[in-house]
Protein backbone atom coordinates (compact mmCIF):
# COMPACT_ATOMS: atom_id res chain seq x y z
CA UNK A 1 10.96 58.87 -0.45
CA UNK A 2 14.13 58.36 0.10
CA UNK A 3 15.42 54.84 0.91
CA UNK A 4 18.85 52.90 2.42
CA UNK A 5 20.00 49.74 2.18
CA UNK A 6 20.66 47.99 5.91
CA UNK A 7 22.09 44.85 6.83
CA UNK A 8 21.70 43.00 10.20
CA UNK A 9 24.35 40.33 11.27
CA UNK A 10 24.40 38.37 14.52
CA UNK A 11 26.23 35.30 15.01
CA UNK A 12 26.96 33.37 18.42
CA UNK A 13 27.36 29.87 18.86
CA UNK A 14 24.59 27.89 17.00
CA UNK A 15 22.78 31.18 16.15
CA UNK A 16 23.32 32.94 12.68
CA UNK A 17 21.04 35.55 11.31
CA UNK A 18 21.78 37.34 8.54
CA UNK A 19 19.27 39.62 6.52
CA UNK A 20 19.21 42.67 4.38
CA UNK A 21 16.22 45.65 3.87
CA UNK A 22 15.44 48.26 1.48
CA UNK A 23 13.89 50.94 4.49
CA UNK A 24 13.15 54.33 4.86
CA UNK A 25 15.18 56.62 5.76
CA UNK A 26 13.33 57.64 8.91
CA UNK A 27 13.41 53.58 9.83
CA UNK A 28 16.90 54.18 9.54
CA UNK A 29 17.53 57.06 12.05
CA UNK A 30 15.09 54.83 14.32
CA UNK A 31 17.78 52.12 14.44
CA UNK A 32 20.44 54.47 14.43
CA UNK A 33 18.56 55.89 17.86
CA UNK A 34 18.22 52.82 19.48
CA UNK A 35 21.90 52.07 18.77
CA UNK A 36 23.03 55.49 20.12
CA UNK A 37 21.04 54.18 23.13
CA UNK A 38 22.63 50.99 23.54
CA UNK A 39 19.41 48.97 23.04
CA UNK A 40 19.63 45.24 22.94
CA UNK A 41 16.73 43.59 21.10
CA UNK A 42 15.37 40.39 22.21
CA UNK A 43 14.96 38.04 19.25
CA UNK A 44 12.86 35.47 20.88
CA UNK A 45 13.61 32.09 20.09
CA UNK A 46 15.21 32.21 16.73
CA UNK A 47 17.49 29.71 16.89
CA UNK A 48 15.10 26.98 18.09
CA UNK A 49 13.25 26.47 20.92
CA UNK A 50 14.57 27.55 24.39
CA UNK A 51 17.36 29.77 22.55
CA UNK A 52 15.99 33.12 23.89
CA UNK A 53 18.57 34.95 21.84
CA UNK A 54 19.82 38.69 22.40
CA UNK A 55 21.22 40.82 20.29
CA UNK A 56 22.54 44.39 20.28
CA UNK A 57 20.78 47.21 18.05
CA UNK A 58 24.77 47.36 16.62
CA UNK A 59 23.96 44.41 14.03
CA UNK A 60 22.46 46.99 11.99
CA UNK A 61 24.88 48.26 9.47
CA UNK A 62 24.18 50.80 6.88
CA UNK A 63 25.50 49.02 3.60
CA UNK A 64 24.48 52.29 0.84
CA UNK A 65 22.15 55.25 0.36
CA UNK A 66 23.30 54.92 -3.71
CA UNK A 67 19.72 54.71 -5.21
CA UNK A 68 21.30 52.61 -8.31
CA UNK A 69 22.45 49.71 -5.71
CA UNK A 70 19.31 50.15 -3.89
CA UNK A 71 16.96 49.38 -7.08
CA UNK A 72 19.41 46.31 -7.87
CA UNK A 73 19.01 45.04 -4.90
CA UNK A 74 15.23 45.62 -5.10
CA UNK A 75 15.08 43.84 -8.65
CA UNK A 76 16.91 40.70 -7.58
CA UNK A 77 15.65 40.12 -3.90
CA UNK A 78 12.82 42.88 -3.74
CA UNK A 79 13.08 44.71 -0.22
CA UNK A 80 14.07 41.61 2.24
CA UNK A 81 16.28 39.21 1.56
CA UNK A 82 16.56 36.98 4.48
CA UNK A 83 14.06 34.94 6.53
CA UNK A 84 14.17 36.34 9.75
CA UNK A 85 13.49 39.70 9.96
CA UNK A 86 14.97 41.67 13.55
CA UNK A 87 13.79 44.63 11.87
CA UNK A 88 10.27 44.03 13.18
CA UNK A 89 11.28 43.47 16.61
CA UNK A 90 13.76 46.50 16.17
CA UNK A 91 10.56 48.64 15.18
CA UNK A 92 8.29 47.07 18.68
CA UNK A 93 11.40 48.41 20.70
CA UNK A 94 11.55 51.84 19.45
CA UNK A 95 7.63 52.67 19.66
CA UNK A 96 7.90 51.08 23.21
CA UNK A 97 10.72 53.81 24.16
CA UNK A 98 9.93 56.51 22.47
CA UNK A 99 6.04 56.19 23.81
CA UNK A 100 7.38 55.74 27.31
CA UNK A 101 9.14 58.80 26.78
CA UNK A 102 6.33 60.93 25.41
CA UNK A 103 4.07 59.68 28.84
CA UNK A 104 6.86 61.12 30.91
CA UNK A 105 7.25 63.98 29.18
CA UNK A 106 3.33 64.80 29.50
CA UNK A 107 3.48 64.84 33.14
């Protein structure tokens, strides 16, 4: 299977997230869809209570598809380094389009 490595970045005022994954290349072309569609993801309350923090599907960044870098970074961190992980909620918002769009399209 082939794999990427993916960063997510998102800092504004007292919120900073910052988080790597090792994912599949078809999670990949998931975020990359929900970027090309302007999607903002709601991060719930991540930086404390009452934060209700927003951020756009842009955070991701592709950081390499070079398998070598990929295995390092699976060998020092294995395939998250971070504690928060937007990549969930990034995953919820894509299902939740793409199976809105499959209802339409049956109809």
């Amino acid at each position: 299977m082939k794999e990427v490595l993916v960063s997510f970045k998102y800092t504004r005022g007292y919120a900073n997230i910052q988080s790597a994954y090792i994912m599949s290349v078809e999670d990949w072309n998931k975020i990359k869809f929900l970027q090309q569609n302007k999607q903002t993801l709601n991060l719930m309350e991540v930086a404390g209570k009452h934060s209700e923090i927003e951020a756009s599907a842009d955070c991701f960044v592709l950081l390499t598809k070079d398998e070598d870098e990929i295995e390092t970074f699976r060998k020092l961190f294995g395939r998250t380094f971070g504690i928060y992980k937007p990549f969930d909620y990034a995953m919820e918002l894509y299902e939740e389009l793409t199976y809105e769009e499959e209802e339409e399209d049956g109809y």
